[in-house]
N, C-alpha and C. Protein backbone atom coordinates (compact mmCIF):
# COMPACT_ATOMS: atom_id res chain seq x y z
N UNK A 1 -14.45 0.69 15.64
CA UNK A 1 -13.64 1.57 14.82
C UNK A 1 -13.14 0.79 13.60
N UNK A 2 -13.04 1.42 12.22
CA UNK A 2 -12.70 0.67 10.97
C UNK A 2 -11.50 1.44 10.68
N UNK A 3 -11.04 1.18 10.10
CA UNK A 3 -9.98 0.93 9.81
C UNK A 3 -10.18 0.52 7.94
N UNK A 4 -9.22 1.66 6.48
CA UNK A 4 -8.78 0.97 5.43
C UNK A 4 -7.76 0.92 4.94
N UNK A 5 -7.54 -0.61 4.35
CA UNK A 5 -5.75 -0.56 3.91
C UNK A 5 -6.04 -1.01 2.68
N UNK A 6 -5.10 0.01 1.89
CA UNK A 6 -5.28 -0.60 0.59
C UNK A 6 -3.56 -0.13 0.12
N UNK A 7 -3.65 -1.48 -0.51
CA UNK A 7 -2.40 -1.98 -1.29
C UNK A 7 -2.76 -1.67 -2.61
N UNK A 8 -1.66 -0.80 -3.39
CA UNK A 8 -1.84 -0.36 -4.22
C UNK A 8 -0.95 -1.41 -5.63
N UNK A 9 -1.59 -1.76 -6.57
CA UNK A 9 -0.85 -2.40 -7.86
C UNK A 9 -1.39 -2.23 -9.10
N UNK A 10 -1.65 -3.52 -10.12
CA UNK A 10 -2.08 -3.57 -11.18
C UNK A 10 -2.68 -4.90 -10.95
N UNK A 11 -4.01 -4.96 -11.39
CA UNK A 11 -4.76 -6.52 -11.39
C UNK A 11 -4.39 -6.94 -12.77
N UNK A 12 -4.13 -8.82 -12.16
CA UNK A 12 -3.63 -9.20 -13.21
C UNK A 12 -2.05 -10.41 -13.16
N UNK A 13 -2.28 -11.18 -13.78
CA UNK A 13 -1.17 -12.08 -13.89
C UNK A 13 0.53 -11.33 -14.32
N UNK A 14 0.15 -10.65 -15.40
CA UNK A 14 1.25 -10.20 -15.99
C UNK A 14 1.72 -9.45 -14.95
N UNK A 15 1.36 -8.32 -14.25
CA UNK A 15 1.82 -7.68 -12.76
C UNK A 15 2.00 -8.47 -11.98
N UNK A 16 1.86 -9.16 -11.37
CA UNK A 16 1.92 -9.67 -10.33
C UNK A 16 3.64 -9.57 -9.75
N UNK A 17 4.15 -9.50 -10.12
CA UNK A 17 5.66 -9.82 -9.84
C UNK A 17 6.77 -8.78 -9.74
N UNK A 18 6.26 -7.61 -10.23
CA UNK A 18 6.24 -6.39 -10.40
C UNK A 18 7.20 -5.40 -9.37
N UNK A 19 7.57 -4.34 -9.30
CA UNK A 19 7.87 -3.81 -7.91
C UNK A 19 6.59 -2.86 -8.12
N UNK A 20 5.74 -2.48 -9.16
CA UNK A 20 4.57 -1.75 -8.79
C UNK A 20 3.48 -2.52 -8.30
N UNK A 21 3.84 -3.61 -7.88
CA UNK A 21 2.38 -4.00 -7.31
C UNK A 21 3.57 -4.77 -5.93
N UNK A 22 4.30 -4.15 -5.39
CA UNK A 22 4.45 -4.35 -3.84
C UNK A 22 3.22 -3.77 -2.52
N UNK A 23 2.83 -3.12 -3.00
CA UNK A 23 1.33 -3.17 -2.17
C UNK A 23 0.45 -4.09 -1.92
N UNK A 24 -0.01 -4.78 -3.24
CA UNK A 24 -0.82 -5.83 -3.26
C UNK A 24 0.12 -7.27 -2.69
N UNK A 25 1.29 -7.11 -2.51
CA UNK A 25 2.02 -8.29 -2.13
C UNK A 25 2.08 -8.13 -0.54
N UNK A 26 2.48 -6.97 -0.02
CA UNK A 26 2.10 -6.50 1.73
C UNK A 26 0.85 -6.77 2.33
N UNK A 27 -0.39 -6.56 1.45
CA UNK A 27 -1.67 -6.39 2.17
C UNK A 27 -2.08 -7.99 1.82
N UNK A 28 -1.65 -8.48 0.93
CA UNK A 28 -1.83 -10.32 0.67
C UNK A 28 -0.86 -10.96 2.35
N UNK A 29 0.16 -10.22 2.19
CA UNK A 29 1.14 -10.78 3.59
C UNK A 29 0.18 -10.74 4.55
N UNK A 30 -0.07 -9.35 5.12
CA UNK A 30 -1.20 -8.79 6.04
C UNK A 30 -2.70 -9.91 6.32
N UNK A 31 -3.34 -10.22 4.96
CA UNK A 31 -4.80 -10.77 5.26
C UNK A 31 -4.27 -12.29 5.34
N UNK A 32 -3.09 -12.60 5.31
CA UNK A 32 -2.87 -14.31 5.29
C UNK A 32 -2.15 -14.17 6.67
N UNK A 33 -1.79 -13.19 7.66
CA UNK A 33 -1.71 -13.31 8.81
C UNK A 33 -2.27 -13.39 9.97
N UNK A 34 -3.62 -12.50 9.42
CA UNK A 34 -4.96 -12.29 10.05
C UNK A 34 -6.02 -13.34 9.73
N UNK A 35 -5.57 -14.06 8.83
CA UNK A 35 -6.57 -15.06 8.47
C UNK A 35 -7.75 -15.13 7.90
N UNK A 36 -7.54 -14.43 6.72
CA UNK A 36 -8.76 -13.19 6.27
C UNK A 36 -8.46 -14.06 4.88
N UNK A 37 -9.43 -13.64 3.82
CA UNK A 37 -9.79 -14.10 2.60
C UNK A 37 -9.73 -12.96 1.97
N UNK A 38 -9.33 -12.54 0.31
CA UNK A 38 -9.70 -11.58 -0.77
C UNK A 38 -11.08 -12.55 -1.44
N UNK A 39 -12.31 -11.70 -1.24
CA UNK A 39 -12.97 -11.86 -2.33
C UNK A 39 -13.03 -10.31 -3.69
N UNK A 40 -13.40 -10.58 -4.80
CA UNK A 40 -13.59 -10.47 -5.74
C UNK A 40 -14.98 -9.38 -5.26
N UNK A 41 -14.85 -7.76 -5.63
CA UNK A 41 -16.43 -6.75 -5.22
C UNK A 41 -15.84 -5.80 -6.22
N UNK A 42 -16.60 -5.05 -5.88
CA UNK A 42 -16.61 -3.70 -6.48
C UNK A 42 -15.51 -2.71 -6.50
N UNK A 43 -14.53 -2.78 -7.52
CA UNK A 43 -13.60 -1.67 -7.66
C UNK A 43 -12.66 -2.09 -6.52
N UNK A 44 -12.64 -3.64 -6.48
CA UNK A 44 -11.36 -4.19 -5.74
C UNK A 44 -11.49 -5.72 -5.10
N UNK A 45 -10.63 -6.27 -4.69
CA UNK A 45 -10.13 -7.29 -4.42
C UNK A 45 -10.57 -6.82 -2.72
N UNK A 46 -11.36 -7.31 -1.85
CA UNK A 46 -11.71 -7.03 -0.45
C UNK A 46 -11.66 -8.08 0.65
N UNK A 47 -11.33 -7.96 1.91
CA UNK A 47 -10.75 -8.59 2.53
C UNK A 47 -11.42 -8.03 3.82
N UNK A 48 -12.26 -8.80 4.61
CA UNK A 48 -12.59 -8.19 5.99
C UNK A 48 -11.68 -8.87 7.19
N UNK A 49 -10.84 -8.23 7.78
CA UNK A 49 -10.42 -8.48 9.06
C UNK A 49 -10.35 -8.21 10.10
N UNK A 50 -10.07 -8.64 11.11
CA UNK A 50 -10.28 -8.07 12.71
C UNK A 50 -8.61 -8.55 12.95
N UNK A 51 -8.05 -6.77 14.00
CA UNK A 51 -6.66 -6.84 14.67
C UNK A 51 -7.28 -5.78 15.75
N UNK A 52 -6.56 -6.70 17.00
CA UNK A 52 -6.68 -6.13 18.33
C UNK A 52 -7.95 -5.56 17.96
N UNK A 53 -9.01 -6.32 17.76
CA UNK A 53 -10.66 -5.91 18.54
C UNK A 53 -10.83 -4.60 17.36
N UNK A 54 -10.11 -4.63 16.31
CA UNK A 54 -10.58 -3.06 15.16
C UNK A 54 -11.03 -4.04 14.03
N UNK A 55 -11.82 -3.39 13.14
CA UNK A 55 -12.48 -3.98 11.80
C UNK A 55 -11.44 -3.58 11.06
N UNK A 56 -10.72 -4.08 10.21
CA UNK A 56 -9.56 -3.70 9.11
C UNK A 56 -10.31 -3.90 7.86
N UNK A 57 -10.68 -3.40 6.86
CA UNK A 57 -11.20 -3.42 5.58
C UNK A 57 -9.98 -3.69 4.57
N UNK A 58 -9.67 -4.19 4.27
CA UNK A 58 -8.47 -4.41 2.86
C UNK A 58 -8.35 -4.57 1.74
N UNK A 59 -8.49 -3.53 0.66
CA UNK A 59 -8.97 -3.73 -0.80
C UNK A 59 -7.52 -3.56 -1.24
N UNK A 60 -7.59 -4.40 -2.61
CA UNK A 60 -6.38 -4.28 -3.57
C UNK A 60 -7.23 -3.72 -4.77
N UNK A 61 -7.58 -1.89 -5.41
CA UNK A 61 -8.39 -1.91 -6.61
C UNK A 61 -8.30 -2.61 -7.41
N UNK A 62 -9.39 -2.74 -8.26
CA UNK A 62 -8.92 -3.59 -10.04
C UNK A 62 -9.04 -2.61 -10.49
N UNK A 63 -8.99 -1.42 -10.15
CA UNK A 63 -9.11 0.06 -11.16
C UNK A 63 -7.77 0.17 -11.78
N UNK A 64 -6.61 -0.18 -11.88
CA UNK A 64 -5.78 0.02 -12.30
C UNK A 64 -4.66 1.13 -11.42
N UNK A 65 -3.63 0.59 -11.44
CA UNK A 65 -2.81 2.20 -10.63
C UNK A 65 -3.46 3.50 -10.60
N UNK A 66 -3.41 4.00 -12.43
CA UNK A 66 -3.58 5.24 -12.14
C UNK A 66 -4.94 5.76 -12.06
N UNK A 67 -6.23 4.66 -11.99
CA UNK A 67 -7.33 5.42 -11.58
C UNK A 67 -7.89 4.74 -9.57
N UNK A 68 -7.22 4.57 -8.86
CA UNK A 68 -6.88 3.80 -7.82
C UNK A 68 -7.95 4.86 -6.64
N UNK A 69 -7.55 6.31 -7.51
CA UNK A 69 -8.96 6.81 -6.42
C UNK A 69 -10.27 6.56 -6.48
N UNK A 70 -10.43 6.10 -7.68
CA UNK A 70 -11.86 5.55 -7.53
C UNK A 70 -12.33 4.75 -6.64
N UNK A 71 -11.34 3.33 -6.83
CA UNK A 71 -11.47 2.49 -5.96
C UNK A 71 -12.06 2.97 -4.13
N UNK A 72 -10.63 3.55 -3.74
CA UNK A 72 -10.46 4.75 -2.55
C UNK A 72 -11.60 4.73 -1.95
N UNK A 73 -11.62 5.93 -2.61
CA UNK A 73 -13.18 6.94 -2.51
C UNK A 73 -14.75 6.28 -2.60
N UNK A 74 -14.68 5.08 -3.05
CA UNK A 74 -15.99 3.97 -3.06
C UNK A 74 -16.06 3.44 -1.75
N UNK A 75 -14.62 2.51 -1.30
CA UNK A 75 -14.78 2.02 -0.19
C UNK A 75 -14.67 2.68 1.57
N UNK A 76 -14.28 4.21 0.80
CA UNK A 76 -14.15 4.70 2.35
C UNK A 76 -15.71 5.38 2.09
N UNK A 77 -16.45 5.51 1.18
CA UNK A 77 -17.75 6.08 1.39
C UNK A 77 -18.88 4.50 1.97
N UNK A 78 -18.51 3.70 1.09
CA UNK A 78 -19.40 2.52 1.39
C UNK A 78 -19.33 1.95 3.19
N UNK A 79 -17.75 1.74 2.91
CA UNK A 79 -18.01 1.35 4.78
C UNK A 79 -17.55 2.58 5.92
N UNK A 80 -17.96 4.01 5.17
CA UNK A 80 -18.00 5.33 6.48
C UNK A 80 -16.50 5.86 6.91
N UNK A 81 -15.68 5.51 6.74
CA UNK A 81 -14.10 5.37 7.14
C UNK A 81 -13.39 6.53 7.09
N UNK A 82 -13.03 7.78 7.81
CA UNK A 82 -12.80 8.95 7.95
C UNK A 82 -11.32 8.48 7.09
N UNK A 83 -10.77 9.63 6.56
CA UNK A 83 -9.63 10.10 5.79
C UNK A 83 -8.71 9.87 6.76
N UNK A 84 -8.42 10.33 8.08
CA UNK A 84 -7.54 9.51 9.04
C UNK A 84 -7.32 8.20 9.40
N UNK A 85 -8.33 7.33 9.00
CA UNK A 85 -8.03 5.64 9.33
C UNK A 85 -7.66 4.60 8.23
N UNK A 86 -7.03 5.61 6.62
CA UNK A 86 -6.84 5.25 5.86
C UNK A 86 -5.52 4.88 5.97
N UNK A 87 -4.94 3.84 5.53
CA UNK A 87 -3.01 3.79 5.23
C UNK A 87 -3.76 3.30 3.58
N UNK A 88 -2.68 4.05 2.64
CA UNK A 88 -2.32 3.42 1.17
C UNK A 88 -0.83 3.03 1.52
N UNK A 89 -0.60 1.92 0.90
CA UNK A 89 0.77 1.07 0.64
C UNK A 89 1.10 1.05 -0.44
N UNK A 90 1.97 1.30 -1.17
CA UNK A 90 2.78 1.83 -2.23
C UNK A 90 4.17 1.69 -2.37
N UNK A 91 4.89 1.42 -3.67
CA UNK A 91 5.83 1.35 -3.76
C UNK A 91 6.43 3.36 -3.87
N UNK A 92 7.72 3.01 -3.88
CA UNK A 92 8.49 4.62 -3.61
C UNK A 92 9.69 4.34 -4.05
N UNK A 93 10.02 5.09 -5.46
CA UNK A 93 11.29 4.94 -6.04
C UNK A 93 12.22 5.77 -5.64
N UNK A 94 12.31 6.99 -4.73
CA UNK A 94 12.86 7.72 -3.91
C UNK A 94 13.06 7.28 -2.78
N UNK A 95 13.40 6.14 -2.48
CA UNK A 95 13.54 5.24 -1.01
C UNK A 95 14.65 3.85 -1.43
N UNK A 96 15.71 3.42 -1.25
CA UNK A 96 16.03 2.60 -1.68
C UNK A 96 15.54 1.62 -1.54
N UNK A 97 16.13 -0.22 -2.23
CA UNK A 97 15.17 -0.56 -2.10
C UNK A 97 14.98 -1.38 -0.64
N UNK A 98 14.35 -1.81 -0.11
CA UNK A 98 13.51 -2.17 1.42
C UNK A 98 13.27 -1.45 2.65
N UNK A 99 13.71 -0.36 2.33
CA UNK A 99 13.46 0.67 3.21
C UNK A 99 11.92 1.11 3.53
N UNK A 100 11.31 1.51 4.58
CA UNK A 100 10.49 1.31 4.64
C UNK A 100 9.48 2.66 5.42
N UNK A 101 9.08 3.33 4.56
CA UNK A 101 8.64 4.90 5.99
C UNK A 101 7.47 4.93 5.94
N UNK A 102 6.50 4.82 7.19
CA UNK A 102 5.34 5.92 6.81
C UNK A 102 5.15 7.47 7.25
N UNK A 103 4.24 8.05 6.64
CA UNK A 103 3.94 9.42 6.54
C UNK A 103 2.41 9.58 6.92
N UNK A 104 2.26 10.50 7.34
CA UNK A 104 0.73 10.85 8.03
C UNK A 104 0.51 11.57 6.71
N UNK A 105 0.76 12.03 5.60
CA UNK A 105 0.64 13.03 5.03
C UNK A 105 1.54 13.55 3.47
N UNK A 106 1.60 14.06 2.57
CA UNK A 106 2.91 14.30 1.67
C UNK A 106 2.35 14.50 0.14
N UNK A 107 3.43 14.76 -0.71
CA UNK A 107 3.22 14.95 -2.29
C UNK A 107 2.81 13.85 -2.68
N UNK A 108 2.40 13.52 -3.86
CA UNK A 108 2.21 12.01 -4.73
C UNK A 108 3.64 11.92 -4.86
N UNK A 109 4.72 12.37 -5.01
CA UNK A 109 6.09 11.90 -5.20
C UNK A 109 6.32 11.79 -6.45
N UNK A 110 5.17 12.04 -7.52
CA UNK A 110 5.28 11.49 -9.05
C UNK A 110 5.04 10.41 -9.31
N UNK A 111 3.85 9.73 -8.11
CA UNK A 111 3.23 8.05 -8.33
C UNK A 111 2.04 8.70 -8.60
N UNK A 112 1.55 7.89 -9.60
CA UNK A 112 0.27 7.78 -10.28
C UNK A 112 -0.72 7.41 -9.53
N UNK A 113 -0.24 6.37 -8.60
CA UNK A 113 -1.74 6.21 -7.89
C UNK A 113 -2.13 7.35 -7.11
N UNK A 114 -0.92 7.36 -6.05
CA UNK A 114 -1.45 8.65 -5.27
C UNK A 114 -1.87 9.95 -5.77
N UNK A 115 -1.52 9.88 -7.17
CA UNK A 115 -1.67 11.25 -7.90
C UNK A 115 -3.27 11.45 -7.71
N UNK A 116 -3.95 10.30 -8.57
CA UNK A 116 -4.89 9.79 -8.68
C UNK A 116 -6.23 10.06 -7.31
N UNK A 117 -5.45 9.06 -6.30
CA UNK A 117 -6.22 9.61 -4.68
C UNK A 117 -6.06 10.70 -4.44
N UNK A 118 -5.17 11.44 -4.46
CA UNK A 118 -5.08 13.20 -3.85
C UNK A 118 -6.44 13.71 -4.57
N UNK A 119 -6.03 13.39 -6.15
CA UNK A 119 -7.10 14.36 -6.84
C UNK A 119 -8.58 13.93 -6.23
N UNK A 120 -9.13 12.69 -6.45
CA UNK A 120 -10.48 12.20 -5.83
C UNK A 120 -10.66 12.20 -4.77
N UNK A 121 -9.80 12.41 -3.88
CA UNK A 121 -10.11 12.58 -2.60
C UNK A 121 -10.18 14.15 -1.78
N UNK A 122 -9.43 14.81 -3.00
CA UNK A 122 -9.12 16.51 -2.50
C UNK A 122 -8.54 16.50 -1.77
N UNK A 123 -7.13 16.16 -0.89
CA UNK A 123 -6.91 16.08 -0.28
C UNK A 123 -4.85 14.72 -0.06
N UNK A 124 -4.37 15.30 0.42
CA UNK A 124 -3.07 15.08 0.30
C UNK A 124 -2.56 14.33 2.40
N UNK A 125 -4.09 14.52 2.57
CA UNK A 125 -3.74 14.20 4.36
C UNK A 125 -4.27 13.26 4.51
N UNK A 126 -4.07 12.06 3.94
CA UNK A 126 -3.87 10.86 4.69
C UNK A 126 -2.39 9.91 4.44
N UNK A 127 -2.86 9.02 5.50
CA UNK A 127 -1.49 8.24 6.01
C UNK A 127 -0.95 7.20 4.62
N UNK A 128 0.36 7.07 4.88
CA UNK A 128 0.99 6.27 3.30
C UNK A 128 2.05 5.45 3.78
N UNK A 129 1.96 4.25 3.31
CA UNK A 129 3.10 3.01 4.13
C UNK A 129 4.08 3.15 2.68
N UNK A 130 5.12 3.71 2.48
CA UNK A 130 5.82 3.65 1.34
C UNK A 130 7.33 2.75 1.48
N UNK A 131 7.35 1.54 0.63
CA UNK A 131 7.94 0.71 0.38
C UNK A 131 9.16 0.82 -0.59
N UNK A 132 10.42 1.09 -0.41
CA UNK A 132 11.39 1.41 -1.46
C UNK A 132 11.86 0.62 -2.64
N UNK A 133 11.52 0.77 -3.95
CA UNK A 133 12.05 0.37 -5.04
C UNK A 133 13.13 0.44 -5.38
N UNK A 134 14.10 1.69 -5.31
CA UNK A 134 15.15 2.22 -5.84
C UNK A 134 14.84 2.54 -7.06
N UNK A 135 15.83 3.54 -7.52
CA UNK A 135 16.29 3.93 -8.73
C UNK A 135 17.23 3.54 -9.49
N UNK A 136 17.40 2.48 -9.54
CA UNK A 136 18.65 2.07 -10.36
C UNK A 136 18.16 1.53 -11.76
N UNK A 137 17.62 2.70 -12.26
CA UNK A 137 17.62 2.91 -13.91
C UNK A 137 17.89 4.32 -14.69
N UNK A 138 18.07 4.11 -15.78
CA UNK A 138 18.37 5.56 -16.80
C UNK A 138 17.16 6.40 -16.88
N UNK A 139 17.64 7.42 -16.90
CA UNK A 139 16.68 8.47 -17.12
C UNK A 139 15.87 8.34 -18.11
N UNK A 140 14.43 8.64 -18.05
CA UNK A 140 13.48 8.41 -19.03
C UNK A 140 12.97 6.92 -18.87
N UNK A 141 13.52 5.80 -17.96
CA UNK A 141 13.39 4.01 -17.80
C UNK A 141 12.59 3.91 -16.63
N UNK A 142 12.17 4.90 -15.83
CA UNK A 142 11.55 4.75 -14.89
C UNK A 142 10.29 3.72 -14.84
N UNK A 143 9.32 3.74 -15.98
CA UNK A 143 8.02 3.44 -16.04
C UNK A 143 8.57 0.93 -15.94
N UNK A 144 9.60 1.58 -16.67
CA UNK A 144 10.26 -0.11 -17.32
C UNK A 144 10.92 -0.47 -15.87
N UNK A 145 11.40 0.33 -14.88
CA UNK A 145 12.10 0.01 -13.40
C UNK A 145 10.78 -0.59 -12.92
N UNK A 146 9.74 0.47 -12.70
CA UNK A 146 8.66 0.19 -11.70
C UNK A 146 7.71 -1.22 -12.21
N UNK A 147 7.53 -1.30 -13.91
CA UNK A 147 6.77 -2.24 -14.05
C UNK A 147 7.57 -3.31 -14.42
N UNK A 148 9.15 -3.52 -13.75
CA UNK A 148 9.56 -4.48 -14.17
C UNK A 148 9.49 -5.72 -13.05
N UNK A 149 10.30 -6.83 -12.88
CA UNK A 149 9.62 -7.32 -12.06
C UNK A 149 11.32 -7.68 -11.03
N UNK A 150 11.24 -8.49 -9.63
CA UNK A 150 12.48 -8.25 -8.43
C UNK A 150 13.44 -8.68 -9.17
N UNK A 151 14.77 -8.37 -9.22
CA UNK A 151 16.20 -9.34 -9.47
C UNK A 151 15.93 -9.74 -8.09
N UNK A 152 16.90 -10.67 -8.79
CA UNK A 152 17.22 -11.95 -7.64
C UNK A 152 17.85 -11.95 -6.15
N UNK A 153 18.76 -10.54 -6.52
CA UNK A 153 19.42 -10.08 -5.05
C UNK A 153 18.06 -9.69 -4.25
N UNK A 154 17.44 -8.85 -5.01
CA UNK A 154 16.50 -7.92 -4.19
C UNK A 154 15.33 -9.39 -3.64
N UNK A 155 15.48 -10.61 -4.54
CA UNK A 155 14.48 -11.77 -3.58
C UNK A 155 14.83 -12.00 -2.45
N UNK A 156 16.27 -11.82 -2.16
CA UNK A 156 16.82 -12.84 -1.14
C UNK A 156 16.04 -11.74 0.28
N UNK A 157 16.12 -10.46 0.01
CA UNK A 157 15.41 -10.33 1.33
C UNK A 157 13.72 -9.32 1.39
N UNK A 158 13.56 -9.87 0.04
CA UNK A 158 11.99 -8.87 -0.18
C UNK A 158 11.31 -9.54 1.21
N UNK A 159 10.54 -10.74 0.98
CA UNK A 159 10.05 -11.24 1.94
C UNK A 159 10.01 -11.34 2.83
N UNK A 160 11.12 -10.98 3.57
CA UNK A 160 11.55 -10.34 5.25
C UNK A 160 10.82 -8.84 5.20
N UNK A 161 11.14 -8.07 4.54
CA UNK A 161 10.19 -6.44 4.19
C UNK A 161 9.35 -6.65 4.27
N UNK A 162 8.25 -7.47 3.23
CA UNK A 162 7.17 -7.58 3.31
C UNK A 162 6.70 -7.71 4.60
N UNK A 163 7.29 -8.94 5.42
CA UNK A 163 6.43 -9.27 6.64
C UNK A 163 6.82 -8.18 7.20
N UNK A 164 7.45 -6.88 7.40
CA UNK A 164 7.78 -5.70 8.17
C UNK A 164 7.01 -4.94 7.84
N UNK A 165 6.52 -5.14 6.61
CA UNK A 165 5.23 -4.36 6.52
C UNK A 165 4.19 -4.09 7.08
N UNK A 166 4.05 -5.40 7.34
CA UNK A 166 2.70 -5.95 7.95
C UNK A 166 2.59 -5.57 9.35
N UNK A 167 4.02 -5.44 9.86
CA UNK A 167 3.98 -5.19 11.36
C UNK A 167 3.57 -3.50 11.55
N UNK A 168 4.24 -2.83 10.60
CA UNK A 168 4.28 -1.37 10.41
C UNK A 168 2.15 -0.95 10.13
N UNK A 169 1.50 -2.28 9.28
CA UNK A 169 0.11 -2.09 9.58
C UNK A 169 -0.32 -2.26 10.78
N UNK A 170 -0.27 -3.28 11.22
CA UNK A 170 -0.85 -3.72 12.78
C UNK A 170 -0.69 -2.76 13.35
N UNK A 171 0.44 -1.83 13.20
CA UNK A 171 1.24 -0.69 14.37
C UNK A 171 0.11 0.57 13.97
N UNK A 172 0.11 1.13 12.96
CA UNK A 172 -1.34 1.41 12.47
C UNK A 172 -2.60 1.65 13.06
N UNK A 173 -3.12 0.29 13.08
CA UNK A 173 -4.50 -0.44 13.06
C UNK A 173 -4.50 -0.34 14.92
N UNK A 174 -3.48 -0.83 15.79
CA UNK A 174 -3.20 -1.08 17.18
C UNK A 174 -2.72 0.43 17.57
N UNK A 175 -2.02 0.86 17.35
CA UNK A 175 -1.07 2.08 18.48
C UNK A 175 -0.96 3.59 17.60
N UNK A 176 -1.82 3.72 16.22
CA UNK A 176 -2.19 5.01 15.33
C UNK A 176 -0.37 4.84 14.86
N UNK A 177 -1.13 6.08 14.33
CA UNK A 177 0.11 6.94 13.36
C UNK A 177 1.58 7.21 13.73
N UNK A 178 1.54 7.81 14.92
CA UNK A 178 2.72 8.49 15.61
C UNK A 178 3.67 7.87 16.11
N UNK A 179 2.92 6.59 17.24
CA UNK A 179 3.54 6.11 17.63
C UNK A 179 4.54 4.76 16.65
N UNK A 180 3.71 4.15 16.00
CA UNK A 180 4.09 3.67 14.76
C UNK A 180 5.27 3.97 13.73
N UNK A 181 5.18 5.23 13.37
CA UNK A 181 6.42 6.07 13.09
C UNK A 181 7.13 5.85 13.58
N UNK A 182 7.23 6.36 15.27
CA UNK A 182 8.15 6.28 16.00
C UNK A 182 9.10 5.30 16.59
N UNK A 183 8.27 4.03 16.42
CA UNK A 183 8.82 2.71 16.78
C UNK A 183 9.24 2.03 15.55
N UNK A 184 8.91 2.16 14.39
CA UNK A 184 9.17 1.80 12.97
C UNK A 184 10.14 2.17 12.04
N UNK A 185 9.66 3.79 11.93
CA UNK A 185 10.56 4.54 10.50
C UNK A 185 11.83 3.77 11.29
N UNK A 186 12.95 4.17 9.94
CA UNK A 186 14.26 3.72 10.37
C UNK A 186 14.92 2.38 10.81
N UNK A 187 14.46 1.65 10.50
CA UNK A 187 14.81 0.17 10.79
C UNK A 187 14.49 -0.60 9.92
């Protein structure tokens, strides 16, 4: 059974630091736990791993945020991967910040990437690990919140999230959707 996770950001030095590329910082947590490598392919940054006896596939696109379904839609056709064994990881400015939910399902929320996958994928039903940014900017500053990069408070405990991330994948990849939720959301 396969299994794809893709961490959603911007390729690139200048992103890197970003709260829009907290995806690509979870699924980097994720393949350096599993002991997995990113090489450099097609319409992403790819990563083959094995958890509890499953194939985990792990792309970070270089398509950019907002064309991110491309990416998607390449690698769940190339390695066969039903629309249910997908998680996207994403930041969520409607979540404060380290909070941490997944969803089997939902709106793009007004994120570009997912905007992006719904449309190429037709479809709004797959699973989403959403990571909280907060909102603590002025109206119309949103784009300058998301592509800006952590204050310093928010360092002291990003990196504890992150690795909660990772557990919230495994939970995923090991015990599905539901139960995952159930043992996860909220904490």
């Amino acid at each position: 059974m396969k299994y794809l996770i893709v961490g959603l950001g911007n390729p690139g030095s200048k992103y890197e630091e970003t709260r829009h590329n907290v995806g690509f910082k979870i699924v980097d947590e994720l393949v350096r736990q599993c002991q997995g490598e990113f090489e450099s392919n097609k319409f992403a940054d790819v990563a083959n791993i094995k958890y509890k006896g499953k194939i985990v596939i792990v792309i970070k696109p270089t398509t950019f945020m907002n064309l991110s379904g491309k990416s998607v839609n390449y690698w769940m056709q190339k390695e066969k991967i039903p629309i249910n064994k997908i998680l996207i990881i994403t930041d969520d400015i409607s979540l404060p910040f380290g909070k941490i939910r997944m969803k089997g399902k939902g709106s793009d929320g007004g994120h570009n990437g997912l905007k992006d996958i719904q449309l190429v994928l037709n479809s709004s039903k797959y699973s989403r690990l959403r990571f909280g940014v907060g909102n603590d900017f002025y109206p119309g500053r949103q784009s300058e919140h998301v592509l800006g990069e952590w204050l310093e408070k928010e360092k002291i405990t990003l990196y504890e999230r992150i690795d909660f991330s990772a557990e919230f994948i495994k939970g995923f990849v090991s015990i599905g959707l539901q139960l995952t939720m159930t043992n996860f959301n909220n904490k």
